[in-house]
Protein backbone atom coordinates (compact mmCIF):
# COMPACT_ATOMS: atom_id res chain seq x y z
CA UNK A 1 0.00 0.00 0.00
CA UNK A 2 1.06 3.26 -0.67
CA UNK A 3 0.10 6.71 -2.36
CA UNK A 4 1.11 7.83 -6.11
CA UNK A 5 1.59 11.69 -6.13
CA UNK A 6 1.37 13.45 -9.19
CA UNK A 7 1.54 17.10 -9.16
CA UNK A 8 -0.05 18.92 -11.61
CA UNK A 9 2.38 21.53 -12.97
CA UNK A 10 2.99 21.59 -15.97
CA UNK A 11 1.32 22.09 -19.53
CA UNK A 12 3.55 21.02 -21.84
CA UNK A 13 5.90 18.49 -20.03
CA UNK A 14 5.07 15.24 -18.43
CA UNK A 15 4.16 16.25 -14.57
CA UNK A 16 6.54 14.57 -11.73
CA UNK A 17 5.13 11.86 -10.22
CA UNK A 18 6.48 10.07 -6.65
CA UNK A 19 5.24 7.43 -4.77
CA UNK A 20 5.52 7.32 -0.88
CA UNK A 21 4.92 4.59 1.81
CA UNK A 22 5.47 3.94 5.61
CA UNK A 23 5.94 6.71 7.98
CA UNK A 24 6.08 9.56 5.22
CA UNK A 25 2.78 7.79 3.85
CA UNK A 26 1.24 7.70 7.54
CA UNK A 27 1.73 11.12 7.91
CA UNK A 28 0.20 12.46 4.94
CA UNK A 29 -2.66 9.88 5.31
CA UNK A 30 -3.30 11.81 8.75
CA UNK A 31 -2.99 15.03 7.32
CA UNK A 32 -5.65 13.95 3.93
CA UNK A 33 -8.20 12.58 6.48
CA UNK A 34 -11.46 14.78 7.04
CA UNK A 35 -11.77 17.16 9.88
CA UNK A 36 -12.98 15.41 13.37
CA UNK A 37 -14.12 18.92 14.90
CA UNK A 38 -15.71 21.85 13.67
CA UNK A 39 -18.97 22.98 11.60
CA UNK A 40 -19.04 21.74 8.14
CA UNK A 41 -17.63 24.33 5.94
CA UNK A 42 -19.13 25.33 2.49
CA UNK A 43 -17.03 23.04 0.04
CA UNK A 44 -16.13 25.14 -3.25
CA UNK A 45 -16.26 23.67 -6.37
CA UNK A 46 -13.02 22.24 -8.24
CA UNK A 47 -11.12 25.18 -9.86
CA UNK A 48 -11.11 25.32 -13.34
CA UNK A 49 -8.08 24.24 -15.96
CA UNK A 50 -5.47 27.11 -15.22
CA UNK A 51 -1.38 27.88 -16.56
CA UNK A 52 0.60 26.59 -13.43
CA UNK A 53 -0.16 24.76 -9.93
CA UNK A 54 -3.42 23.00 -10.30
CA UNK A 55 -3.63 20.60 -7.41
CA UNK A 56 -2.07 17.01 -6.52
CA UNK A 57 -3.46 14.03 -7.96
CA UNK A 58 -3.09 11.32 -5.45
CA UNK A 59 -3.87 7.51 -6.10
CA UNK A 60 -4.08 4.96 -3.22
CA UNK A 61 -1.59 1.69 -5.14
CA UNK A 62 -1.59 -1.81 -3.89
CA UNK A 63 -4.05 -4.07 -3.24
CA UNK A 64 -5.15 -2.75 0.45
CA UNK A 65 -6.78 0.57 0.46
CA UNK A 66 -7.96 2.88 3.40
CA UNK A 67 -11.41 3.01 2.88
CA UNK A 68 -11.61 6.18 4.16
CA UNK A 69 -9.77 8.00 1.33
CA UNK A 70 -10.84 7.64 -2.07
CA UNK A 71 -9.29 5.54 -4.28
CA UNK A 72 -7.80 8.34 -6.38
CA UNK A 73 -8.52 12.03 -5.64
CA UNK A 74 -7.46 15.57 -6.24
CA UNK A 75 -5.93 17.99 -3.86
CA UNK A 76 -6.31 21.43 -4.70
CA UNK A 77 -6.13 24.78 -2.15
CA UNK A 78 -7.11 23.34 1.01
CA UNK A 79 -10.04 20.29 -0.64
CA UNK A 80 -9.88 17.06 -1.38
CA UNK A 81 -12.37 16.06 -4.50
CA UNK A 82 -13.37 13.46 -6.12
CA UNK A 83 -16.34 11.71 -8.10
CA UNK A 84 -18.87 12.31 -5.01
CA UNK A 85 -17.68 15.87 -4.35
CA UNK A 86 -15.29 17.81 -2.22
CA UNK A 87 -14.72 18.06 1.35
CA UNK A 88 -12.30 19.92 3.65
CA UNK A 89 -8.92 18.39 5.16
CA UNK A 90 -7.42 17.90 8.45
CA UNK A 91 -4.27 20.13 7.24
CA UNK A 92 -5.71 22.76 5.18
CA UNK A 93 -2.43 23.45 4.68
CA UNK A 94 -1.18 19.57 3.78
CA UNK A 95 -0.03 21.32 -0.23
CA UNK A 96 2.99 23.45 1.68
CA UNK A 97 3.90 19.69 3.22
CA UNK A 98 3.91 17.81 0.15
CA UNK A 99 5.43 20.82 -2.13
CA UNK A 100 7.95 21.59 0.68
CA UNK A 101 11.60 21.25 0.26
CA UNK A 102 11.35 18.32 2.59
CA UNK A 103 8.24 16.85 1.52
CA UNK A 104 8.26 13.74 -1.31
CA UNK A 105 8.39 16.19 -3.78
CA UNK A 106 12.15 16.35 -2.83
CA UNK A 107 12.04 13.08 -4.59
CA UNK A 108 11.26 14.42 -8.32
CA UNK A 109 13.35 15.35 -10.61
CA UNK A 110 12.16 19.27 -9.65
CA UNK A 111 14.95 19.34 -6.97
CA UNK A 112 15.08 22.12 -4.23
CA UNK A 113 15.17 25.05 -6.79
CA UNK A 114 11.65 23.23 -8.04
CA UNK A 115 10.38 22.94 -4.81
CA UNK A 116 10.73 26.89 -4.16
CA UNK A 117 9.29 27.88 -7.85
CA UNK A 118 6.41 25.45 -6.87
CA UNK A 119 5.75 26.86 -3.79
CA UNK A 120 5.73 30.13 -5.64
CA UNK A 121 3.33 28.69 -8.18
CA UNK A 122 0.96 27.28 -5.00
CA UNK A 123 0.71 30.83 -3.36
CA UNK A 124 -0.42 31.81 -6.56
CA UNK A 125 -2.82 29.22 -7.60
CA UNK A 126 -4.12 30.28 -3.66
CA UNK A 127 -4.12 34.24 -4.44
CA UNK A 128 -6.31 33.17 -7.89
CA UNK A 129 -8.94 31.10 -6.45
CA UNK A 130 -10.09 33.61 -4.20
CA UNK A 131 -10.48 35.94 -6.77
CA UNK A 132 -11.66 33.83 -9.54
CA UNK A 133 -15.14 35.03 -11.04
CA UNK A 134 -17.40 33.88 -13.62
CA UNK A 135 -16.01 34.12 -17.11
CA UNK A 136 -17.93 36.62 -19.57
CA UNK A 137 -17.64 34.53 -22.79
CA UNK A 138 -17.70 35.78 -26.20
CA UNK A 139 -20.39 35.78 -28.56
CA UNK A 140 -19.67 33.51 -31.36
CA UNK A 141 -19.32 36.52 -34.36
CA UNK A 142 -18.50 35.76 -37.62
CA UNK A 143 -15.89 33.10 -38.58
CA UNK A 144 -13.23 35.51 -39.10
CA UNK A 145 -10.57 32.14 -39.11
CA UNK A 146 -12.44 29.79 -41.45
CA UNK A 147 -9.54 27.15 -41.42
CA UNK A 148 -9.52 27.02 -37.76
CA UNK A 149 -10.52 23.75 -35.87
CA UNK A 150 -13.87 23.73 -34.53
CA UNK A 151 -14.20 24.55 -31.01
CA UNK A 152 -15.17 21.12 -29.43
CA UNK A 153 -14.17 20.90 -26.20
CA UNK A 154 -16.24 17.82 -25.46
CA UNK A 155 -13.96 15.85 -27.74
CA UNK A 156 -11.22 16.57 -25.24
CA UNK A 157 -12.75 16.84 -22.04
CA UNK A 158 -13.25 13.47 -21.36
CA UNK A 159 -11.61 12.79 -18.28
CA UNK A 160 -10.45 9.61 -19.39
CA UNK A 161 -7.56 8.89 -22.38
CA UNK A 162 -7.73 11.58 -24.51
CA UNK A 163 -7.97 14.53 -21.61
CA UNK A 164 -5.34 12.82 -19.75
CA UNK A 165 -3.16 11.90 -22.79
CA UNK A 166 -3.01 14.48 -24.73
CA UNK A 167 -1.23 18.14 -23.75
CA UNK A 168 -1.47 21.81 -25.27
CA UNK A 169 1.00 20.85 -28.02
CA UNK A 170 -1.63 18.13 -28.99
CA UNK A 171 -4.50 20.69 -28.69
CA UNK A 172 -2.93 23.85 -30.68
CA UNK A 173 -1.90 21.39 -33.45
CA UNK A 174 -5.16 19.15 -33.44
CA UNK A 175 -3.57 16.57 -33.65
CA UNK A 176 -4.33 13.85 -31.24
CA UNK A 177 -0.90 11.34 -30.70
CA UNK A 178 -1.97 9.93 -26.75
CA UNK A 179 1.39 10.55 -25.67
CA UNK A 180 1.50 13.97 -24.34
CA UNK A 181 3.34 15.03 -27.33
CA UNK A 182 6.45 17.13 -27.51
CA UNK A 183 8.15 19.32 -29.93
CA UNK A 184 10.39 17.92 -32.58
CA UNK A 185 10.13 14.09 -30.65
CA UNK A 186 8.71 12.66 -34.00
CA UNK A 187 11.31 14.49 -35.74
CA UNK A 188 13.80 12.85 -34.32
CA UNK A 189 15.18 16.92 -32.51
CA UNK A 190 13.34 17.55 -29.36
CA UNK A 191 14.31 20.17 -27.82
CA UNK A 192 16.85 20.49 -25.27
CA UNK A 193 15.85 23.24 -22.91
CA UNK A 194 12.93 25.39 -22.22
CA UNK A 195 13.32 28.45 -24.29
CA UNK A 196 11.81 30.01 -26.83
CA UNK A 197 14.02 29.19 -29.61
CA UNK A 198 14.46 25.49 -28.74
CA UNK A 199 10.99 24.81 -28.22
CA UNK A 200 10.48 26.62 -31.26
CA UNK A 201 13.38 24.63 -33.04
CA UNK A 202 11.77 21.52 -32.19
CA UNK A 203 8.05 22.55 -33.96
CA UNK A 204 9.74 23.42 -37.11
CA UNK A 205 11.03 20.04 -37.05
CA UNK A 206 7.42 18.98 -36.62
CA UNK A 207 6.77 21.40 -39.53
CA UNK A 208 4.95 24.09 -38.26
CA UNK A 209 5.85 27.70 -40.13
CA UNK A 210 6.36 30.51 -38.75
CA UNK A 211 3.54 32.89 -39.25
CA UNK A 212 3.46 36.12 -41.79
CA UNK A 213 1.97 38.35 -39.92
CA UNK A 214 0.90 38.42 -35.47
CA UNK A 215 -2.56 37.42 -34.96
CA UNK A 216 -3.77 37.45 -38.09
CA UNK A 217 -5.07 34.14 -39.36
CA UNK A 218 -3.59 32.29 -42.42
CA UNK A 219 -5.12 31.69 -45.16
CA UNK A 220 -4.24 27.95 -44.83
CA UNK A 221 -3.95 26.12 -41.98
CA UNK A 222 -4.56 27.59 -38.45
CA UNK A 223 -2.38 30.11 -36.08
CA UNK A 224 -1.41 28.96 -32.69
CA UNK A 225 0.85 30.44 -30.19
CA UNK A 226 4.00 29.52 -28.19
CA UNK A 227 4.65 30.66 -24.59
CA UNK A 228 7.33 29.62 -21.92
CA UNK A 229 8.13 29.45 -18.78
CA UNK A 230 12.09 30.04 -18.74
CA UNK A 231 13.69 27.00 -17.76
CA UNK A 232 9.99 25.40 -16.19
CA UNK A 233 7.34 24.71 -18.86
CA UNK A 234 6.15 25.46 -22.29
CA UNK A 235 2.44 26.10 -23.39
CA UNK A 236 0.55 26.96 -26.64
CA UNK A 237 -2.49 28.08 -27.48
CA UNK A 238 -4.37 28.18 -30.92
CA UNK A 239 -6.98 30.54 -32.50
CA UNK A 240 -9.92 29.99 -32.57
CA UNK A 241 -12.46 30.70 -35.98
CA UNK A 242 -14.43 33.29 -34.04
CA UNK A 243 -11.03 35.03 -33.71
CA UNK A 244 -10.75 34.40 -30.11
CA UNK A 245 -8.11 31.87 -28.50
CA UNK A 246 -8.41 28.53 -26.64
CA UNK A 247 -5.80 26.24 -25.23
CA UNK A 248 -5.48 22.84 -22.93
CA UNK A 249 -3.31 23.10 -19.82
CA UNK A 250 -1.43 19.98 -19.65
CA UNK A 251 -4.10 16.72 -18.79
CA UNK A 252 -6.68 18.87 -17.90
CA UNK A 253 -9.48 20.48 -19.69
CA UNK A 254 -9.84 22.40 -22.75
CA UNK A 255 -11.08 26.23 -21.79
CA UNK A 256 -11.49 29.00 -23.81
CA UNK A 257 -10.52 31.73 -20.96
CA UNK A 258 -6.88 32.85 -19.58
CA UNK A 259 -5.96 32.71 -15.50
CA UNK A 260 -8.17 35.43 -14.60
CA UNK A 261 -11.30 33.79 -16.68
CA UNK A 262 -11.14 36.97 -19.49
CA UNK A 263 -11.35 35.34 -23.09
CA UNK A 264 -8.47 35.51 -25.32
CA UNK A 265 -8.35 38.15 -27.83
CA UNK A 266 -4.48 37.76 -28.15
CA UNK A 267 -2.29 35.80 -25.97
CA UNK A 268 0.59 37.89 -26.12
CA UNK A 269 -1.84 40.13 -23.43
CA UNK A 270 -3.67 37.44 -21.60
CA UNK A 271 -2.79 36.49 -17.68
CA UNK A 272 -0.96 33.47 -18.48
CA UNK A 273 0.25 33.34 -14.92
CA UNK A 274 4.07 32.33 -14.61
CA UNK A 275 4.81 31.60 -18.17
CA UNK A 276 6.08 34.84 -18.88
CA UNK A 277 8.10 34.49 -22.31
CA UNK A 278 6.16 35.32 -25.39
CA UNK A 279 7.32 33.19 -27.99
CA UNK A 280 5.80 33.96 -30.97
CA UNK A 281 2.60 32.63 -33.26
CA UNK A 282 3.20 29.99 -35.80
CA UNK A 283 0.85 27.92 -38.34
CA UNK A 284 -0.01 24.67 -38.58
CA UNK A 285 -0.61 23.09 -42.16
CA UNK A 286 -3.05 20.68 -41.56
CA UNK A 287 -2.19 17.19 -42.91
CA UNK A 288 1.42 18.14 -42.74
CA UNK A 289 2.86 17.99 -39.39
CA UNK A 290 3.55 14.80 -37.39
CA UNK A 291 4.00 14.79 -33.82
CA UNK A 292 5.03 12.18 -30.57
């Protein structure tokens, strides 16, 4: 028995995942189990799909479970939820544990200088739930991007293998591969650090083109955007044919609004929280890119 952490970082890289048992796992079993004291608080609903810190996603593995934890859960500013709902924790605070410097996510790849940019992320996710409001969306105008994939966000918001399996880069490019694709892999020239001009590198060797002229849609094939987080992540985002932009952070779902829930008119001015690097926008030739 044990639990499977994966924390839910990133957009366009695989997320770390660790698995902990005995005393480490005891403790944060103590600190996931609901409150014994205290009036029932008002549980809020799951935050939506934002850039950055979005929760842990914590499995129970083995064949003995603790019946009174899910089987596999979310953690996300303070709640557990799952299928049946949401409901407070013992430690409120259990995230600044498991993110901590000395917590299991000192056994990821992250390191201590990930645990601190995490932690930075977490305050952050914190400061945005509280002030998250319902989004205004657009009204669906004119197709002003004719070539543009239809916006269908049922046909990635599964929550099964094709949310899960299938990142921004797979969304911007509609192109669904299942293995959390990632530029220039296919091409045999992924990239080798998180810039702009290596991620960049490796979608040319996918064959995207750059685009002629910023924000302005082709007249073949469809614009999409390229964003990063020096040295952390990398994120896209494509347009839309009612000119507006969507985008798919990481496993989670397909949205049409940016960190503060505004729609995207251009991404070069939406909030999208630490990934701070515009890139630039590029176009996809449908039929004629291959990703992995």
């Amino acid at each position: 028995m044990g639990l499977k952490i994966t924390f839910d970082l990133f957009s366009g890289r695989p997320n770390p995942v660790v698995e902990v048992t005995g005393i480490e796992e005891r403790e944060l079993r103590s600190r996931l189990a609901a409150p014994t004291r205290g009036k029932a608080a008002k549980v809020p609903p799951p935050p939506p799909p934002v850039l950055g810190y979005r929760g842990l996603l914590i499995e129970q593995t083995g064949d003995t479970v603790d019946r009174k934890l899910p089987r596999a859960f979310r953690v996300a500013a303070g709640h557990l939820y799952d299928r049946e709902g949401g409901r407070p924790l013992s430690d409120p605070r259990v995230e600044d544990f498991i993110c901590g410097s000395t917590g299991p996510i000192r056994l990821t790849r992250l390191g201590t200088t990930g645990s601190e940019r995490t932690l930075v992320e977490l305050e952050r996710y914190r400061v945005l739930v509280k002030k998250m409001h319902r989004p205004h969306r657009p009204r669906p105008g004119r197709h002003r991007c004719k070539c543009s994939p239809l916006w269908e966000p049922a046909w990635w918001n599964d929550a099964g293998q094709v949310q899960f399996n299938n990142n921004c880069y797979n969304y911007a490019t509609d192109y669904r591969s299942d293995t959390y694709a990632q530029p220039g892999l296919a091409a045999g020239a992924m990239y080798v650090s998180i810039t702009c001009a290596d991620v960049r590198a490796g979608a040319i060797a996918d064959k995207l083109l750059g685009a002629p002229k910023a924000n302005k849609c082709p007249k073949e094939g469809h614009l999409v955007a390229l964003v990063v987080g020096p040295g952390w992540d990398f994120h896209w985002y494509r347009k839309g044919r009612n000119g507006y932009w969507t985008h798919k952070p990481g496993g989670t779902e397909a949205t049409d609004v940016d960190n503060s829930m505004n729609p995207i008119a251009d991404p070069r001015t939406a909030d999208r929280g630490g990934y701070t690097d515009f890139c630039s926008f590029m176009v996809v030739m449908h039929g004629h890119i291959k990703i992995a």
